[in-house]
PDB file of N, CA and C in Angstrom:
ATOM      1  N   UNK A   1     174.264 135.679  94.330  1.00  0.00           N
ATOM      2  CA  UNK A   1     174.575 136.108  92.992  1.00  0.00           C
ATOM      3  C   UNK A   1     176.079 136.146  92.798  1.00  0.00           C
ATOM      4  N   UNK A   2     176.591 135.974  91.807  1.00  0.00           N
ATOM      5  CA  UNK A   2     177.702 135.735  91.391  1.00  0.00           C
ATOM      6  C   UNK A   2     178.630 137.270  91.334  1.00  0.00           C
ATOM      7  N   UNK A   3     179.502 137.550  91.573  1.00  0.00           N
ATOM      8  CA  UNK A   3     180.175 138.689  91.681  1.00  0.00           C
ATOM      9  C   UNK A   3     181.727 138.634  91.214  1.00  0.00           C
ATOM     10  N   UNK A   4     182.341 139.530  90.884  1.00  0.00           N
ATOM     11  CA  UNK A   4     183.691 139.492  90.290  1.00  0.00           C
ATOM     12  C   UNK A   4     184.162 139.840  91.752  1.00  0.00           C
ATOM     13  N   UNK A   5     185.380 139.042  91.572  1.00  0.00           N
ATOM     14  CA  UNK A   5     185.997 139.508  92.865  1.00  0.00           C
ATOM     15  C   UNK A   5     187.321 140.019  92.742  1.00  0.00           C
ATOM     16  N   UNK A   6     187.791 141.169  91.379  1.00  0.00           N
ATOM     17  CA  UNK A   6     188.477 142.164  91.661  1.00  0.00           C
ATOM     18  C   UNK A   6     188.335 142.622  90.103  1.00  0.00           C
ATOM     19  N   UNK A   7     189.040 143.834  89.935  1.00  0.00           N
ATOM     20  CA  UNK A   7     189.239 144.598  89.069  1.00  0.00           C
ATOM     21  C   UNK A   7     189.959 143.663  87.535  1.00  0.00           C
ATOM     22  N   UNK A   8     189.386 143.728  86.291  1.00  0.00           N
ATOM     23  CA  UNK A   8     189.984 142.793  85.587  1.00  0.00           C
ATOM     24  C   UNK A   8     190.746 143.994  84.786  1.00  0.00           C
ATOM     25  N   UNK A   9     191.636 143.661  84.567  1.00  0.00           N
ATOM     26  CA  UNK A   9     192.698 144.627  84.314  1.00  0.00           C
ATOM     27  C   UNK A   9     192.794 144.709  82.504  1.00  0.00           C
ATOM     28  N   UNK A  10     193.424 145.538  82.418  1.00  0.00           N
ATOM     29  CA  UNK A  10     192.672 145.699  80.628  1.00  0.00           C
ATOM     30  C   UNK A  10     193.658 144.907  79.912  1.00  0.00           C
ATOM     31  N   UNK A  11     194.973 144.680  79.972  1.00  0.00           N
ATOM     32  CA  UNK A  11     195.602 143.945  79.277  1.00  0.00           C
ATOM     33  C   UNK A  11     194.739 142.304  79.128  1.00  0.00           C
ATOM     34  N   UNK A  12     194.413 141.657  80.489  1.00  0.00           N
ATOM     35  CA  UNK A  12     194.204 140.760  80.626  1.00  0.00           C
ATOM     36  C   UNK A  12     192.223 140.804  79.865  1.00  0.00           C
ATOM     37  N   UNK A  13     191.890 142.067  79.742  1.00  0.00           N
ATOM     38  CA  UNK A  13     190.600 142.089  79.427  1.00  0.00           C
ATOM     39  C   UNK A  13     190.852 141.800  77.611  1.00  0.00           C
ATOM     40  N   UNK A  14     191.782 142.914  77.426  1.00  0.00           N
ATOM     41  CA  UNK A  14     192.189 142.703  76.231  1.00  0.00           C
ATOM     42  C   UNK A  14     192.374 141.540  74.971  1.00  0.00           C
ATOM     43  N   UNK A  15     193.559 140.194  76.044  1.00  0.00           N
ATOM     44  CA  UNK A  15     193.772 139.063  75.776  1.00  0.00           C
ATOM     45  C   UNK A  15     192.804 138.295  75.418  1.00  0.00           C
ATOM     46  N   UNK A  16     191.969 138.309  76.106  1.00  0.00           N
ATOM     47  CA  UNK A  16     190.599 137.561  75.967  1.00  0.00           C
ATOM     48  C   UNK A  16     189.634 137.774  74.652  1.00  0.00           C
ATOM     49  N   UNK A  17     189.395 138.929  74.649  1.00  0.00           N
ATOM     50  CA  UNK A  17     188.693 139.191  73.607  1.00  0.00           C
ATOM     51  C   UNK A  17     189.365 139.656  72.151  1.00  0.00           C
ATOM     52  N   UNK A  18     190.887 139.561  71.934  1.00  0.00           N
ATOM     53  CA  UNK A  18     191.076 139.875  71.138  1.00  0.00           C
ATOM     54  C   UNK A  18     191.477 138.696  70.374  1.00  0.00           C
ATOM     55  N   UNK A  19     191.445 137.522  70.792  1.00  0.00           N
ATOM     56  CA  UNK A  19     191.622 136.617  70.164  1.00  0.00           C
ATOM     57  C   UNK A  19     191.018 136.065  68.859  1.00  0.00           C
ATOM     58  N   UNK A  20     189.561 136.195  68.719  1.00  0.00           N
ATOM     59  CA  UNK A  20     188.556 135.851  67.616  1.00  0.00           C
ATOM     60  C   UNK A  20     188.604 137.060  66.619  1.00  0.00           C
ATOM     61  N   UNK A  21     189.471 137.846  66.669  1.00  0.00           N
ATOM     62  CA  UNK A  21     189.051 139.256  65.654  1.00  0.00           C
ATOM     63  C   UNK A  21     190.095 138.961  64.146  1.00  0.00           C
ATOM     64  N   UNK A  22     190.852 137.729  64.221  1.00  0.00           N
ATOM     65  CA  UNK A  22     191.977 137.822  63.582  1.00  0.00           C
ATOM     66  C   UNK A  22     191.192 136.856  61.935  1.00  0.00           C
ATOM     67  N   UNK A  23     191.232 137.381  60.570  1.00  0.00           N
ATOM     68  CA  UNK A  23     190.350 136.905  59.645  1.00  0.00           C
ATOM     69  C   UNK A  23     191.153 135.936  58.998  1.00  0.00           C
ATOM     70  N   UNK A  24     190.975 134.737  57.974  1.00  0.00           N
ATOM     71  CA  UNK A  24     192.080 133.845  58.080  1.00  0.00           C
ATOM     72  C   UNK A  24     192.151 133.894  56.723  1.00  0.00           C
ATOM     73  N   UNK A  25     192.986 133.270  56.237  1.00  0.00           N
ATOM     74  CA  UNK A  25     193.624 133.083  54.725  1.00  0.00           C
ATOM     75  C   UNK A  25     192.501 132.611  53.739  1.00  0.00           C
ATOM     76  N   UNK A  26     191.940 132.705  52.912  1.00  0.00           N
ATOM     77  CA  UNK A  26     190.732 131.921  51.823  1.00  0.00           C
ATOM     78  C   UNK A  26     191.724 131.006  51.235  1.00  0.00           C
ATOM     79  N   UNK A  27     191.383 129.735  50.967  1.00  0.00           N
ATOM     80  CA  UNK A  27     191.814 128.731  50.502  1.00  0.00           C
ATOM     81  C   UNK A  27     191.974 128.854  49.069  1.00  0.00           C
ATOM     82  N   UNK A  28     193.147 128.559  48.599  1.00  0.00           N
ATOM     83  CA  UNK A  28     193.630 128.060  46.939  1.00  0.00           C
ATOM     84  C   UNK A  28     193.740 127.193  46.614  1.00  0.00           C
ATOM     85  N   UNK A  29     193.000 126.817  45.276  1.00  0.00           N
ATOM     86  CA  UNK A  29     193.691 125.454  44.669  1.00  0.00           C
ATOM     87  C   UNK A  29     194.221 125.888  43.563  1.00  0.00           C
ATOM     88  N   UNK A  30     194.590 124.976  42.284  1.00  0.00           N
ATOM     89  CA  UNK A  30     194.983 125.113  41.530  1.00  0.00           C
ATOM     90  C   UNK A  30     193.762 124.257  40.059  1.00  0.00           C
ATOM     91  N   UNK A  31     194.263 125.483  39.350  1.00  0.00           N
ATOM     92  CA  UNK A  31     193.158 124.891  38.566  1.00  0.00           C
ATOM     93  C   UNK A  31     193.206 123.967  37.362  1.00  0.00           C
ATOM     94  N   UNK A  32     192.048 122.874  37.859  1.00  0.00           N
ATOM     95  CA  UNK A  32     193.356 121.533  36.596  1.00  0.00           C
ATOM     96  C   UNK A  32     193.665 121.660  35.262  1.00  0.00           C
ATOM     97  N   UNK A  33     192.802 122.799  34.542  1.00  0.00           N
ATOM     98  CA  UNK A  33     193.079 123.496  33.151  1.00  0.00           C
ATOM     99  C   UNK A  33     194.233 123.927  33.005  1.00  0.00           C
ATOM    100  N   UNK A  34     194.134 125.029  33.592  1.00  0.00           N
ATOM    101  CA  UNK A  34     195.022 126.090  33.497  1.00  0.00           C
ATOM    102  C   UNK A  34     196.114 126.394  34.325  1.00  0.00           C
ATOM    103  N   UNK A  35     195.982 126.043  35.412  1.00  0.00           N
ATOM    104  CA  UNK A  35     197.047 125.681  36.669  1.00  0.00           C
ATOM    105  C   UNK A  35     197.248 127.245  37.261  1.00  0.00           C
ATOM    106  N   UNK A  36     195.935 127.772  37.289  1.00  0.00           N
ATOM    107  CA  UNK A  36     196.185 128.787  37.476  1.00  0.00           C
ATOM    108  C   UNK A  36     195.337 128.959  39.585  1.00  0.00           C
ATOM    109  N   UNK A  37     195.404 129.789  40.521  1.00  0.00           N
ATOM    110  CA  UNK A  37     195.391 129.811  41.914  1.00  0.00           C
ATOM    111  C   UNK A  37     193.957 130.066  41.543  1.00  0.00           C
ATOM    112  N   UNK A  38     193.122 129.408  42.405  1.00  0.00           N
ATOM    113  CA  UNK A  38     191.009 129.917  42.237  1.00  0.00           C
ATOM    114  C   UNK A  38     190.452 129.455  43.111  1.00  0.00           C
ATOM    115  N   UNK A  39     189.826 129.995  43.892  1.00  0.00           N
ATOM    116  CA  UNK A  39     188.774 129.782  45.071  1.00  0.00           C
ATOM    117  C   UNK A  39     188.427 128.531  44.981  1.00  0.00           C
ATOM    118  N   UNK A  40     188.087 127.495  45.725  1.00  0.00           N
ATOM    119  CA  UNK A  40     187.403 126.007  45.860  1.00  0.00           C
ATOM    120  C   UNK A  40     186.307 126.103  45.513  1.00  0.00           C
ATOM    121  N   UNK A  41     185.435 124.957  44.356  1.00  0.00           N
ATOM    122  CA  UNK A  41     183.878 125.350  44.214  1.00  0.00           C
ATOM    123  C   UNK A  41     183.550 126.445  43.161  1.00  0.00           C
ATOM    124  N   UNK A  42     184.214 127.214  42.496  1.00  0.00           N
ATOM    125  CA  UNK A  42     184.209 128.298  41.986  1.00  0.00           C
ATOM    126  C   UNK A  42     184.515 128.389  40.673  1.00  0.00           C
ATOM    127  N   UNK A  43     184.064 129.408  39.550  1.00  0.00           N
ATOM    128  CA  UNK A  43     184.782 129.073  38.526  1.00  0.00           C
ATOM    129  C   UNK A  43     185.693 129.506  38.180  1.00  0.00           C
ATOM    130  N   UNK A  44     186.853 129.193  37.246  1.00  0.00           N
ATOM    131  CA  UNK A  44     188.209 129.865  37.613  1.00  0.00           C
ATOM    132  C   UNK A  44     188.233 130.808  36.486  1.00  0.00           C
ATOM    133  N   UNK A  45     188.930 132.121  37.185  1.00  0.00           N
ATOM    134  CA  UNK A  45     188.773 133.462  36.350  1.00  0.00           C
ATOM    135  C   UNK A  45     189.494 133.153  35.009  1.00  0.00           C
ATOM    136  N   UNK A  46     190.321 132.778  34.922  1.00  0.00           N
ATOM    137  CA  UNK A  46     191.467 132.471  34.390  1.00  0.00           C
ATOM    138  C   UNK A  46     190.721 131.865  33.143  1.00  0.00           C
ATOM    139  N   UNK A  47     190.686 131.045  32.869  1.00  0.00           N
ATOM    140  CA  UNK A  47     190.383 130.145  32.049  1.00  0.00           C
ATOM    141  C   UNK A  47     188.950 129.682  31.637  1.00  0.00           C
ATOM    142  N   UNK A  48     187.694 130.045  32.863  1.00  0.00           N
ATOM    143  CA  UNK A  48     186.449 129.906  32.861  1.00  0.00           C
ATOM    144  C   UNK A  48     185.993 128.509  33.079  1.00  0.00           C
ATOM    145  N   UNK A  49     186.500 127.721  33.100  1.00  0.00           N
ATOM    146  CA  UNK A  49     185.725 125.974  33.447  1.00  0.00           C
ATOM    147  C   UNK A  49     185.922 126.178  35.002  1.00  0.00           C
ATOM    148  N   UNK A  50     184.885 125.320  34.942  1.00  0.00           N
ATOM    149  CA  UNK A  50     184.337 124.550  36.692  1.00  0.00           C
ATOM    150  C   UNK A  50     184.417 122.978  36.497  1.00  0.00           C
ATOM    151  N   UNK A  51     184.293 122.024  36.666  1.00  0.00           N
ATOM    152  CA  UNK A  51     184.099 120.685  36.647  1.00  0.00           C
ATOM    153  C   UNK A  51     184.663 120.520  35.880  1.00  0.00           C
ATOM    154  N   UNK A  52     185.777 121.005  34.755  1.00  0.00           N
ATOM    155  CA  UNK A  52     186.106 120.239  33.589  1.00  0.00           C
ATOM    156  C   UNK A  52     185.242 120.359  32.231  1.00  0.00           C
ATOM    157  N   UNK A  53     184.544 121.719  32.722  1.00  0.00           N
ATOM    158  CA  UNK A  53     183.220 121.772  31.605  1.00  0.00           C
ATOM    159  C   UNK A  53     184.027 123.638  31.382  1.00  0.00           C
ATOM    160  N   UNK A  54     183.820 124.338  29.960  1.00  0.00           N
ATOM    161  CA  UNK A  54     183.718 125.406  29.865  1.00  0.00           C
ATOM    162  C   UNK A  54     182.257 126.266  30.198  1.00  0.00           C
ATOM    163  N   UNK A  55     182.221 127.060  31.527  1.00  0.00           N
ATOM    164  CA  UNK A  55     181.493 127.690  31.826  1.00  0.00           C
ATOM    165  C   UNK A  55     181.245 129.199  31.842  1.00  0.00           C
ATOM    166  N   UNK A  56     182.317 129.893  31.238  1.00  0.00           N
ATOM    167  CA  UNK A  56     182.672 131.316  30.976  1.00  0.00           C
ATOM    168  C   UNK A  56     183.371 131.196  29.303  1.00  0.00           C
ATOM    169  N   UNK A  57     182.973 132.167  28.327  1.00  0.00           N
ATOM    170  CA  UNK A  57     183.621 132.571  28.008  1.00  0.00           C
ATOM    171  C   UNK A  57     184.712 133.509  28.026  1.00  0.00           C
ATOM    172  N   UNK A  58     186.120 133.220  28.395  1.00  0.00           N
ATOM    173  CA  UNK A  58     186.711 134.289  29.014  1.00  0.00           C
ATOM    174  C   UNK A  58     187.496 134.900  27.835  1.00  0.00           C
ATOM    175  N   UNK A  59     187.691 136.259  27.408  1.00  0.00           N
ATOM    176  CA  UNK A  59     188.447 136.661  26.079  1.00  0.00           C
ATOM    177  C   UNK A  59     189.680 136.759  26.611  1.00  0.00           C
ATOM    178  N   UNK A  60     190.433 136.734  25.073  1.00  0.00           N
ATOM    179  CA  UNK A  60     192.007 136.283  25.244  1.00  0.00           C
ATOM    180  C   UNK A  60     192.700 137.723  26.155  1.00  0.00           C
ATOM    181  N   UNK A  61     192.018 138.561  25.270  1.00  0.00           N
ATOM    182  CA  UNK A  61     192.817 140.083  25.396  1.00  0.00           C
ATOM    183  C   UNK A  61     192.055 141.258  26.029  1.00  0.00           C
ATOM    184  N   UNK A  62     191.901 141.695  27.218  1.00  0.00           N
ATOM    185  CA  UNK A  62     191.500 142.377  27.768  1.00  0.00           C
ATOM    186  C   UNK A  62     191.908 143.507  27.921  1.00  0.00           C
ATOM    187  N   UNK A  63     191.427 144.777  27.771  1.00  0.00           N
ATOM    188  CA  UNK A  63     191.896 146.742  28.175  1.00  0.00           C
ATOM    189  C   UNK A  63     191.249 147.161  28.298  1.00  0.00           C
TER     190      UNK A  63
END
């Protein structure tokens, strides 16, 4: 049977597993309406079209 053959020390335990915990940036594009920053695939808050089609009515003035 397979056995460790010494003490794994916590820094080095540490290193190892702390590598995958780090969450990464969500991607921006720009949106070809409005030129405004919006998730890929998505519809843009901003302005409301997806494909070049109006899919939201979004109002001018919001409070």
């Amino acid at each position: 049977m397979a056995v460790p053959k010494g003490k794994v020390s916590k820094a080095r335990r540490d290193k190892r597993r702390g590598s995958n915990w780090k969450l990464t940036v969500p991607a921006l594009v720009k949106c070809p309406q409005c030129g405004a920053l919006k998730l890929p695939h998505r519809v843009c808050k901003a302005c409301g079209t997806y494909n070049g089609r109006e899919v939201l009515n979004v109002g001018e003035a919001k409070k």
